[in-house]
Protein backbone atom coordinates (compact mmCIF):
# COMPACT_ATOMS: atom_id res chain seq x y z
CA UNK A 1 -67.29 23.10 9.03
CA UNK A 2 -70.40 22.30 6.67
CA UNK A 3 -72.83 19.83 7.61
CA UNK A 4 -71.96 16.75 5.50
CA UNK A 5 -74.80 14.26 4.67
CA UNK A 6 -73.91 10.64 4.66
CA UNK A 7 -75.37 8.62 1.99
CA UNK A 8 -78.26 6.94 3.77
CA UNK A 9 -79.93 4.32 1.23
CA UNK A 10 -81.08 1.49 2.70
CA UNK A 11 -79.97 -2.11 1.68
CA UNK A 12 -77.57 -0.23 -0.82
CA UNK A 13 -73.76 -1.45 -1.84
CA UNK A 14 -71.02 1.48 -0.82
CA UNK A 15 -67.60 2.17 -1.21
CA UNK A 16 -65.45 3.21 1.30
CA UNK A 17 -61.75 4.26 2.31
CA UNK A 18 -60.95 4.54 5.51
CA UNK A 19 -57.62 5.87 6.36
CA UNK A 20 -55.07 5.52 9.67
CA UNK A 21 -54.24 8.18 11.34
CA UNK A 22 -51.23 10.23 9.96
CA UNK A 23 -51.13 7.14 7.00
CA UNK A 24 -49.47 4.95 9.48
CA UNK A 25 -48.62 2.10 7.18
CA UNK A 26 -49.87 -0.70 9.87
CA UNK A 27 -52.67 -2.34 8.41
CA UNK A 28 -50.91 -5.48 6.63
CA UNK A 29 -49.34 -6.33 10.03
CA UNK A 30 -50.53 -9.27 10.93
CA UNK A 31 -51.72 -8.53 13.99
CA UNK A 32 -53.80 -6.02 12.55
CA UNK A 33 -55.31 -7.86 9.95
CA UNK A 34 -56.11 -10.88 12.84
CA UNK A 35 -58.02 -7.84 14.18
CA UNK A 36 -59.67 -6.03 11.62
CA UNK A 37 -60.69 -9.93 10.78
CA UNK A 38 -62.48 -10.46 14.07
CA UNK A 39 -63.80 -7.07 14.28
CA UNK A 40 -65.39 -7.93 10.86
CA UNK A 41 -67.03 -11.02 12.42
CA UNK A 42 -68.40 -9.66 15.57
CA UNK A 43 -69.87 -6.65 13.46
CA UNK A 44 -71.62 -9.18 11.35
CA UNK A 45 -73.31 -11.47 14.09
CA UNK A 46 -75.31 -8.31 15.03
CA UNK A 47 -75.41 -6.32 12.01
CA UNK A 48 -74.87 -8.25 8.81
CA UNK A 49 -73.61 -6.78 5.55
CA UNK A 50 -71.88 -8.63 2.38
CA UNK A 51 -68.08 -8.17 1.24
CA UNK A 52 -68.56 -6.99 -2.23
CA UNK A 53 -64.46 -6.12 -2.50
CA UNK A 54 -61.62 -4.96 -0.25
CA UNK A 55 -58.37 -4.34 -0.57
CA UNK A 56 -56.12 -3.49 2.22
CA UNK A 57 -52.92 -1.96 1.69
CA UNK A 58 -50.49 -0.41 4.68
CA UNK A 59 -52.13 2.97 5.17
CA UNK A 60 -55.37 2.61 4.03
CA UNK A 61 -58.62 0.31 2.68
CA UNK A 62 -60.72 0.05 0.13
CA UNK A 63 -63.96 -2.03 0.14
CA UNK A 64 -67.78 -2.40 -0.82
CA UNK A 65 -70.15 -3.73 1.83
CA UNK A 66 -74.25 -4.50 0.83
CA UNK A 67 -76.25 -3.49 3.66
CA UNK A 68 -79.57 -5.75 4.03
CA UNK A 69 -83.08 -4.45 2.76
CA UNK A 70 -84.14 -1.64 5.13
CA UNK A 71 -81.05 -0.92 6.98
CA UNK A 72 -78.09 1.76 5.69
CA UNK A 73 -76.14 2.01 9.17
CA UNK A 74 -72.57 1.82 7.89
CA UNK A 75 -71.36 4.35 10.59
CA UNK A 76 -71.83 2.40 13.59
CA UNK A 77 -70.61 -0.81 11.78
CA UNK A 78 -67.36 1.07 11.23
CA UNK A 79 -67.22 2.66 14.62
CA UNK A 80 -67.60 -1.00 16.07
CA UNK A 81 -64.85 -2.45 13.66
CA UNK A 82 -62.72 0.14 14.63
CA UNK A 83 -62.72 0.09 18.03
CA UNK A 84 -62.44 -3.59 18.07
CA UNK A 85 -59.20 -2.98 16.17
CA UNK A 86 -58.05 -0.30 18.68
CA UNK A 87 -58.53 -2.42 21.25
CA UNK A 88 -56.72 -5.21 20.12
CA UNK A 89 -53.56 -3.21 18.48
CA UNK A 90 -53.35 0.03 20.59
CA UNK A 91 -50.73 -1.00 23.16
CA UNK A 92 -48.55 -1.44 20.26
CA UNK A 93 -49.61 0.97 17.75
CA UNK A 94 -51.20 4.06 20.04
CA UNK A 95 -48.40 6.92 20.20
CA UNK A 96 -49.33 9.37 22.63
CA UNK A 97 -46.98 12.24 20.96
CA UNK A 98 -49.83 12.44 18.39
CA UNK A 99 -53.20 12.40 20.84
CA UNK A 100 -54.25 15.75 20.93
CA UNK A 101 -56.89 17.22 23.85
CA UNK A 102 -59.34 16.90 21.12
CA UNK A 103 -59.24 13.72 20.48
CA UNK A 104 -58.66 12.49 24.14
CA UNK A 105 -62.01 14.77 24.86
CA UNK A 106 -63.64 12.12 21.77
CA UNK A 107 -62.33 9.12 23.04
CA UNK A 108 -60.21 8.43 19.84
CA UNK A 109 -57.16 6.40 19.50
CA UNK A 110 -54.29 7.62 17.48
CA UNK A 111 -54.81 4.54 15.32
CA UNK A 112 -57.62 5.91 12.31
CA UNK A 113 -57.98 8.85 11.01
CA UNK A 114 -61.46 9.90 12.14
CA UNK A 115 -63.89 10.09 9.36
CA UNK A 116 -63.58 7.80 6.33
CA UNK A 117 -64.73 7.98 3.10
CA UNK A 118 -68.39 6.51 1.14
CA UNK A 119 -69.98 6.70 -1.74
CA UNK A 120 -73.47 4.77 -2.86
CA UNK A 121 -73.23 2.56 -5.39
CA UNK A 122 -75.31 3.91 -8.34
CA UNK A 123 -75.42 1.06 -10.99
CA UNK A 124 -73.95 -1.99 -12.20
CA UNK A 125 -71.54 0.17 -14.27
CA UNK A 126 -70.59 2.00 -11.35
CA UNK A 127 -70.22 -1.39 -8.76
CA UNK A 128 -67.55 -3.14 -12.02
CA UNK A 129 -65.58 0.48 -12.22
CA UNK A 130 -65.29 0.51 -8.12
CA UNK A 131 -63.97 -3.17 -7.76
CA UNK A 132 -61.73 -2.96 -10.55
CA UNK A 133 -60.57 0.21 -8.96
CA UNK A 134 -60.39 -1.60 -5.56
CA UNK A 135 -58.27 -4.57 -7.45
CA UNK A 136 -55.95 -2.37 -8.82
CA UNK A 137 -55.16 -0.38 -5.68
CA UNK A 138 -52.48 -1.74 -4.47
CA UNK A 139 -50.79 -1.54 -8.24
CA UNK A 140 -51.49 2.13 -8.17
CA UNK A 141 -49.75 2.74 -5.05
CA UNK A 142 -46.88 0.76 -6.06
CA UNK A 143 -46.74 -2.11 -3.66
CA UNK A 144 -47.49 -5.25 -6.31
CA UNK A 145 -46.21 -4.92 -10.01
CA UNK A 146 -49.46 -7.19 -10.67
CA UNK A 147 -52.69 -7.57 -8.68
CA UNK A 148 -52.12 -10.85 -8.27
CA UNK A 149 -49.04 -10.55 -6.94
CA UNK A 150 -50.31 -8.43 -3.81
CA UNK A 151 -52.24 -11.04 -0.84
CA UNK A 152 -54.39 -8.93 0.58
CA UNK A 153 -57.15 -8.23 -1.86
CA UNK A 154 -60.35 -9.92 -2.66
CA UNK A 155 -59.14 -10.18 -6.33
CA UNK A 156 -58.12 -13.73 -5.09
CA UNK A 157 -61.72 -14.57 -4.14
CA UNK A 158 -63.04 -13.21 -7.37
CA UNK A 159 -60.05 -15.59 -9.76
CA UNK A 160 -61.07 -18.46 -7.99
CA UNK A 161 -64.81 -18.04 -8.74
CA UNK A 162 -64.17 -17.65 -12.50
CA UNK A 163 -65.12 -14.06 -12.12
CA UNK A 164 -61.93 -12.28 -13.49
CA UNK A 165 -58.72 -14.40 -14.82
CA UNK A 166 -55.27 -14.59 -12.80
CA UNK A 167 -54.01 -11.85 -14.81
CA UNK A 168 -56.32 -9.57 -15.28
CA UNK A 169 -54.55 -6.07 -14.12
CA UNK A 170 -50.95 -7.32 -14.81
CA UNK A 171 -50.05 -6.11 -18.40
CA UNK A 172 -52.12 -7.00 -21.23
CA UNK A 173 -55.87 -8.70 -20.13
CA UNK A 174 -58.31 -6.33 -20.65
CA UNK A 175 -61.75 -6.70 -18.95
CA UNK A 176 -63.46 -5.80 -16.24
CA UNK A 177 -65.27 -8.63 -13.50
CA UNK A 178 -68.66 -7.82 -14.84
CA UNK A 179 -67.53 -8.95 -18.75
């Protein structure tokens, strides 16, 4: 396998997708999201970062976090979120047909798939094109005919600070939430 270098800027905004494991569509359930919630709060008591965007759709999330100035440790932030989510959901969720000797070996649940996915923010142009892609997701994949139509996207928090209108990404608006 080649040696894959993580993006390592500190204080930096990234995007990220991180998957379940086999694209279990669980992560709406609301179990899960009272999880992935608290996981999110404990993570930021110790190590702080700033919701930029997320969307969260049944097999998979998008987001942007902003690290603070002199710190770019998004790996053990996720490791800590997702454990916290393990631990909450596995009982439920775990299915022992699909842990492998490998993963047993690792310590990994059957609940995330077990890398995810960054990149580093470049620009300003690059941060609008990433949330708009992030508000959109869930219209891609088919599970809102508009974005405002699906719940569980920061598109909400972004119409009700005036940043983009109610419906931007439902037919005819044009704009981005940087215009």
């Amino acid at each position: 396998m080649p040696n894959y270098r993580r993006a390592d800027a500190s204080g930096a905004s990234y995007f990220f997708t991180v998957n379940t494991y086999r694209r279990q569509p669980f992560l709406i359930d609301a179990d899960v999201r009272a999880a992935l919630r608290h996981g999110i709060t404990r993570v930021r008591q110790t190590m702080s970062f700033k919701i930029e965007a997320w969307v969260l759709l049944p097999d998979h999330m998008h987001c942007i976090w902003t690290l603070p100035e002199g710190d770019s440790d998004f790996s053990s932030r996720w490791r800590m979120i997702k454990i916290i989510v393990t631990q909450s959901c596995a009982e439920r969720l775990h299915n022992e047909q699909w842990q492998t000797t490998r993963r047993a070996a690792k310590r990994q649940s059957t609940l995330w798939q077990q890398r995810f996915w960054e990149h580093q923010i470049r620009d300003e142009k690059d941060l609008i094109n990433h949330v708009d892609y992030i508000h959109y997701n869930s219209v891609k994949h088919g599970h809102a005919q508009q974005v405002k139509d699906w719940p569980w996207s920061s598109f909400h928090r972004y119409v009700h600070q005036g940043r983009l209108p109610e419906a931007w990404g439902g037919g005819d608006v044009e704009g981005t939430f940087g215009e």
